[in-house]
C-alpha atoms as a PDB file:
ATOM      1  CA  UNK A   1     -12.306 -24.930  37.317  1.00  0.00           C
ATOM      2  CA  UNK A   2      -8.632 -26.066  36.302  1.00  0.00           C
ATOM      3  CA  UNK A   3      -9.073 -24.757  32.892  1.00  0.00           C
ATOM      4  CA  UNK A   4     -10.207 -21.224  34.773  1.00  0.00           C
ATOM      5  CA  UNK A   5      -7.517 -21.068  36.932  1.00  0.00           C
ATOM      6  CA  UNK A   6      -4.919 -22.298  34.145  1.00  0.00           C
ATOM      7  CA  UNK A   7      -6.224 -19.325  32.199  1.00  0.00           C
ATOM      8  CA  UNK A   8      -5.949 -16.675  35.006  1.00  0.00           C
ATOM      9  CA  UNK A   9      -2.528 -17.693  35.902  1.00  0.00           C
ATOM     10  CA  UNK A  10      -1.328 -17.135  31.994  1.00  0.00           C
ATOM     11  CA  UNK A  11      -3.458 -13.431  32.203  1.00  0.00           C
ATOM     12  CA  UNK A  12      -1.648 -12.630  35.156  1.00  0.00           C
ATOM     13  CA  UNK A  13       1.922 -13.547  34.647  1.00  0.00           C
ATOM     14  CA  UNK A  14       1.692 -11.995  31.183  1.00  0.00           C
ATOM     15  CA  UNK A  15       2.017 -15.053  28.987  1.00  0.00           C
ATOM     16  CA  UNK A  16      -1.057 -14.219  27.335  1.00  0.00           C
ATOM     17  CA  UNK A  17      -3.201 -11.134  26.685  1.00  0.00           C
ATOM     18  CA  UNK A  18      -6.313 -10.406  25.602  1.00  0.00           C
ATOM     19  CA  UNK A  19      -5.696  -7.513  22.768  1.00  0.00           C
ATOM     20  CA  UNK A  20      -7.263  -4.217  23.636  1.00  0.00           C
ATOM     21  CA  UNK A  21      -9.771  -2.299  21.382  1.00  0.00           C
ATOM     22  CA  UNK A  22      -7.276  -0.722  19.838  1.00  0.00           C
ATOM     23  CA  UNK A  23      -5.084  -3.341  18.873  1.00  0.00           C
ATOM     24  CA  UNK A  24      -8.036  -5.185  17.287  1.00  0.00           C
ATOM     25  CA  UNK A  25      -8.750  -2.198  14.563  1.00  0.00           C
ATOM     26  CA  UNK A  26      -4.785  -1.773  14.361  1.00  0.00           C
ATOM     27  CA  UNK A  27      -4.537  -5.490  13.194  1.00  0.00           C
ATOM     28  CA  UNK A  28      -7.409  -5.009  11.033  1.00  0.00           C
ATOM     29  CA  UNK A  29      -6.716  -2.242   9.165  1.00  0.00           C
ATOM     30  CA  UNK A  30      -2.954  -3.980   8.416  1.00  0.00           C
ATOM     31  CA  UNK A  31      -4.782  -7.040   7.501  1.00  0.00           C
ATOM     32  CA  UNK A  32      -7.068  -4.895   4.828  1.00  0.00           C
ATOM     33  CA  UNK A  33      -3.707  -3.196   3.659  1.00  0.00           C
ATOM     34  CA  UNK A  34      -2.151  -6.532   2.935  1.00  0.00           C
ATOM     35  CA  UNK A  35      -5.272  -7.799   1.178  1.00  0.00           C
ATOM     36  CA  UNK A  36      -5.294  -4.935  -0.918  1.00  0.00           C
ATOM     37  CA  UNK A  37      -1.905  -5.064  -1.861  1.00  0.00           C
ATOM     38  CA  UNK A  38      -2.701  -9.128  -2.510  1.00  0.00           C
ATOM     39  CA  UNK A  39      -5.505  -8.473  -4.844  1.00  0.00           C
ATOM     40  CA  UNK A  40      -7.227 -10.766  -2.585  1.00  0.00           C
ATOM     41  CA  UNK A  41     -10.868  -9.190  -3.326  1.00  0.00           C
ATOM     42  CA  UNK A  42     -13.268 -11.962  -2.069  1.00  0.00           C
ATOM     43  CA  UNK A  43     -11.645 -11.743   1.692  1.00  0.00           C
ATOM     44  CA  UNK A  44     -11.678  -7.712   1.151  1.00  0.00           C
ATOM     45  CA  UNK A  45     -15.102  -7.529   0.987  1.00  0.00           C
ATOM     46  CA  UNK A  46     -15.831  -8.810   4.275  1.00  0.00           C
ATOM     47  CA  UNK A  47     -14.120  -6.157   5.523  1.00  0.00           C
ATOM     48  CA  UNK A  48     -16.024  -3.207   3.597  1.00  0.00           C
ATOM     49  CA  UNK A  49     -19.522  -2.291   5.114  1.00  0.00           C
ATOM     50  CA  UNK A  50     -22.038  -3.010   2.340  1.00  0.00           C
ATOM     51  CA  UNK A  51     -23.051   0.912   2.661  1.00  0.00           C
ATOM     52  CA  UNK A  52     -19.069   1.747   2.925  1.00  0.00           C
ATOM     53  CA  UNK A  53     -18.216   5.252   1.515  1.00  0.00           C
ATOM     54  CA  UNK A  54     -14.277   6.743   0.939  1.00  0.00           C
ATOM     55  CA  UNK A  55     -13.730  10.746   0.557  1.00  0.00           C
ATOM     56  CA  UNK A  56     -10.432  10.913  -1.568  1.00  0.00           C
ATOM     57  CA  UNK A  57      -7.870  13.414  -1.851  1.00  0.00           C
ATOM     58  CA  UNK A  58      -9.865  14.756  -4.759  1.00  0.00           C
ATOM     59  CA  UNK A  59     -12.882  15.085  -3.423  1.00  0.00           C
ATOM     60  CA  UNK A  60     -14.276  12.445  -4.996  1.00  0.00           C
ATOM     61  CA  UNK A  61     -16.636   9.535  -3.275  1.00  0.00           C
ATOM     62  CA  UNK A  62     -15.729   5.951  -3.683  1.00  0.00           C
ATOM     63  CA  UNK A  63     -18.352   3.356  -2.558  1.00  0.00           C
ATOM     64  CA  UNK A  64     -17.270  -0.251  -1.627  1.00  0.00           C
ATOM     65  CA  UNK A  65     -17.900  -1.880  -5.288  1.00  0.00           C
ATOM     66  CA  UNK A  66     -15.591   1.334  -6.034  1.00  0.00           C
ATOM     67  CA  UNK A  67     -12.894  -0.239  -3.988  1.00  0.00           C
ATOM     68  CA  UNK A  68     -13.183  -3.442  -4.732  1.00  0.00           C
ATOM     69  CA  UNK A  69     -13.001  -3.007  -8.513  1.00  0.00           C
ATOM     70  CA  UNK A  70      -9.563  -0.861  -7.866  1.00  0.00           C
ATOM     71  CA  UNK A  71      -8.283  -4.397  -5.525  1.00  0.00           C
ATOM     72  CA  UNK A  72      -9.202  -6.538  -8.345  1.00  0.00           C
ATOM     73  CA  UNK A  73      -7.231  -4.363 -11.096  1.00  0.00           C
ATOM     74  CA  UNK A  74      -4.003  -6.317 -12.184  1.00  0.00           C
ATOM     75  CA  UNK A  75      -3.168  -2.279 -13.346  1.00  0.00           C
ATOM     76  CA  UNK A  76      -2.463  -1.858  -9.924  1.00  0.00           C
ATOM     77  CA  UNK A  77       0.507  -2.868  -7.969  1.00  0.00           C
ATOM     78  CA  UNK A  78       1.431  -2.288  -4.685  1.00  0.00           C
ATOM     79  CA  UNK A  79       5.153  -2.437  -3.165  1.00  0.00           C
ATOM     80  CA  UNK A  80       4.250  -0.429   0.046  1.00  0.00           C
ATOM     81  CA  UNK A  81       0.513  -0.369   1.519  1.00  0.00           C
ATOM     82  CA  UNK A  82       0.997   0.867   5.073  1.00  0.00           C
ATOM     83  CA  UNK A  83      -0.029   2.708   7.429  1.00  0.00           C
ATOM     84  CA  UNK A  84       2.166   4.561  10.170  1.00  0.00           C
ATOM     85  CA  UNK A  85       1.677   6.936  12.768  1.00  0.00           C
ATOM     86  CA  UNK A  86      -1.539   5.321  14.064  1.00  0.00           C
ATOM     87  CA  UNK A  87      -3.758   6.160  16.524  1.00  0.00           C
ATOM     88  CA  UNK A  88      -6.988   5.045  17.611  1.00  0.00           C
ATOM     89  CA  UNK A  89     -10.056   6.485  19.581  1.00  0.00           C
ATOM     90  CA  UNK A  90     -12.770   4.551  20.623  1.00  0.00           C
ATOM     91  CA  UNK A  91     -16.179   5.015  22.138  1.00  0.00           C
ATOM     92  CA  UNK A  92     -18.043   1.837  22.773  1.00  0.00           C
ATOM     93  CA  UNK A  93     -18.440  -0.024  19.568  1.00  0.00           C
ATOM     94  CA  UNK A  94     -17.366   2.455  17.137  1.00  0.00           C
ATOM     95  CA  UNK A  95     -13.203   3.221  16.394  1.00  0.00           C
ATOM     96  CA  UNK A  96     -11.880   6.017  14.158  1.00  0.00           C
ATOM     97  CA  UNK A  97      -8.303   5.808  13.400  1.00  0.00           C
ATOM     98  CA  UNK A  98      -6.151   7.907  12.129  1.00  0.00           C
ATOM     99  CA  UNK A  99      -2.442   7.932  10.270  1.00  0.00           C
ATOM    100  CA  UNK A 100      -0.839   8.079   7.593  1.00  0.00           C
ATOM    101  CA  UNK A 101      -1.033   5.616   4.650  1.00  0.00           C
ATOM    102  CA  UNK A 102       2.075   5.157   2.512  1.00  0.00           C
ATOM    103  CA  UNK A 103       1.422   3.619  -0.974  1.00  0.00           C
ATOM    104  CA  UNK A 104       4.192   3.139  -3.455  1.00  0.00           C
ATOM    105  CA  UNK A 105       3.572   1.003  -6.599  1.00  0.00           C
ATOM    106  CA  UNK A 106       2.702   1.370 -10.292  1.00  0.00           C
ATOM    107  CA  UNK A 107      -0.164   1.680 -12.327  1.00  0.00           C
ATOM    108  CA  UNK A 108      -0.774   0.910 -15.522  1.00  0.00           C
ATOM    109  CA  UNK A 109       3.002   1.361 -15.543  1.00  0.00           C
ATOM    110  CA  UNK A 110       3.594   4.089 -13.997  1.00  0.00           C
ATOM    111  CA  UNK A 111       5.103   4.451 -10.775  1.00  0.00           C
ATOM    112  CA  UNK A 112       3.762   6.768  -7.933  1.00  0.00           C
ATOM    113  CA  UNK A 113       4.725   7.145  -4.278  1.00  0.00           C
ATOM    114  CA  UNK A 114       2.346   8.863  -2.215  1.00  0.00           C
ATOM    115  CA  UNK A 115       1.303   9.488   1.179  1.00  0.00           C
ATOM    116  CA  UNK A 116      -2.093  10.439   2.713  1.00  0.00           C
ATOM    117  CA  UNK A 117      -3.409  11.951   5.971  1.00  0.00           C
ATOM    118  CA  UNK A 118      -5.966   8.949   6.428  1.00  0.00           C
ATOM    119  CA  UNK A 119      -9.510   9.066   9.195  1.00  0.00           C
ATOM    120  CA  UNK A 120     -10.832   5.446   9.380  1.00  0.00           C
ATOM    121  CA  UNK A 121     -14.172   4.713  10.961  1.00  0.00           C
ATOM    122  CA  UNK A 122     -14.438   0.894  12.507  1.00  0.00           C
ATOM    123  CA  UNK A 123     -17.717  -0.069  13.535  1.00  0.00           C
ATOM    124  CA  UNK A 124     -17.832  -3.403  15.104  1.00  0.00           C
ATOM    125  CA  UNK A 125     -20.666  -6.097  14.020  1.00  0.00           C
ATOM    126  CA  UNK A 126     -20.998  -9.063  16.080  1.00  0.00           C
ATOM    127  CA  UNK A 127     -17.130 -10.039  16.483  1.00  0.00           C
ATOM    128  CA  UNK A 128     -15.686  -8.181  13.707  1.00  0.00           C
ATOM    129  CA  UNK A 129     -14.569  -4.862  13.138  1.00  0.00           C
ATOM    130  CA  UNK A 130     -15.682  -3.721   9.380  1.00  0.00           C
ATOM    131  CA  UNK A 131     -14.670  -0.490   7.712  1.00  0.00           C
ATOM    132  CA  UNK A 132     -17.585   2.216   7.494  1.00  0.00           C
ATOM    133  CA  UNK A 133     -16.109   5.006   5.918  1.00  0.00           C
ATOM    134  CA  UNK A 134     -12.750   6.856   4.797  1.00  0.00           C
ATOM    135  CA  UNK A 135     -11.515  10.146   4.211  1.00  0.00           C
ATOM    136  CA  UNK A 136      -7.956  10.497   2.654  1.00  0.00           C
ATOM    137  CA  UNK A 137      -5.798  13.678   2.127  1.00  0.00           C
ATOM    138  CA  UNK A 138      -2.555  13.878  -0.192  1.00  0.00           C
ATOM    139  CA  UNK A 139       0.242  14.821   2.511  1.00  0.00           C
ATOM    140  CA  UNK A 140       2.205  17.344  -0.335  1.00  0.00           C
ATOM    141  CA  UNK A 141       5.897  16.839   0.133  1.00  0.00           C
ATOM    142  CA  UNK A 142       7.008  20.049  -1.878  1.00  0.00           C
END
């Protein structure tokens, strides 16, 4: 009962929180950016639905061993991995969010700096959110 009433108290005078939906699949998809950018492919992975599909700017699909392969590529390396301009929609336990994805790095030498209209769909499994499927669109800056 104190341990109840202990917790209330912090809920109520703001001390602590309880994240909302959208938070959750905000902190996830900046925790996927930063293991991308970290090469960190074995973490990754948990995050990609087994059945996980990406629609790039080229029409082009890209399947989760797709994705994984490009994290795991020492050709690739990533300065800026972000996403801005987020929003999220949610209805029950699915999330698609939207923004726009900066990435500036170099591969295989050679520098690029691009950004892309992104559409994320979350689907939450248990207690996690994992990433079922991408679509990304080359913002042109001409």
């Amino acid at each position: 009962m104190k341990t109840l009433l202990i917790s209330w108290l912090l809920v109520a005078s703001g001390l602590w929180t309880i994240p909302s939906v959208e938070e959750e699949v905000i902190a996830r998809d900046k925790e996927l950016n930063q293991l991308i950018s970290q090469h960190r492919v074995k973490d990754a992975a948990l995050i990609y639905a087994d059945d996980f599909v990406l629609t790039t700017s080229s029409g082009k699909a890209k399947s989760k061993q797709d994705m994984l392969a490009d994290i795991s590529s020492p050709e690739v390396v990533l300065e800026i991995n972000e996403t801005t301009q987020v929003k999220v929609r949610v209805i029950e336990n699915t999330a698609v969010l939207t923004g726009i994805l900066q990435q500036k790095g170099t591969y295989k030498g050679n520098a690029f700096d691009v950004k892309l209209y992104v559409t994320d769909t979350w689907v939450k499994v248990n207690t996690n959110w994992i990433l079922l499927a991408g679509h990304a669109t080359v913002i042109n800056t001409k």
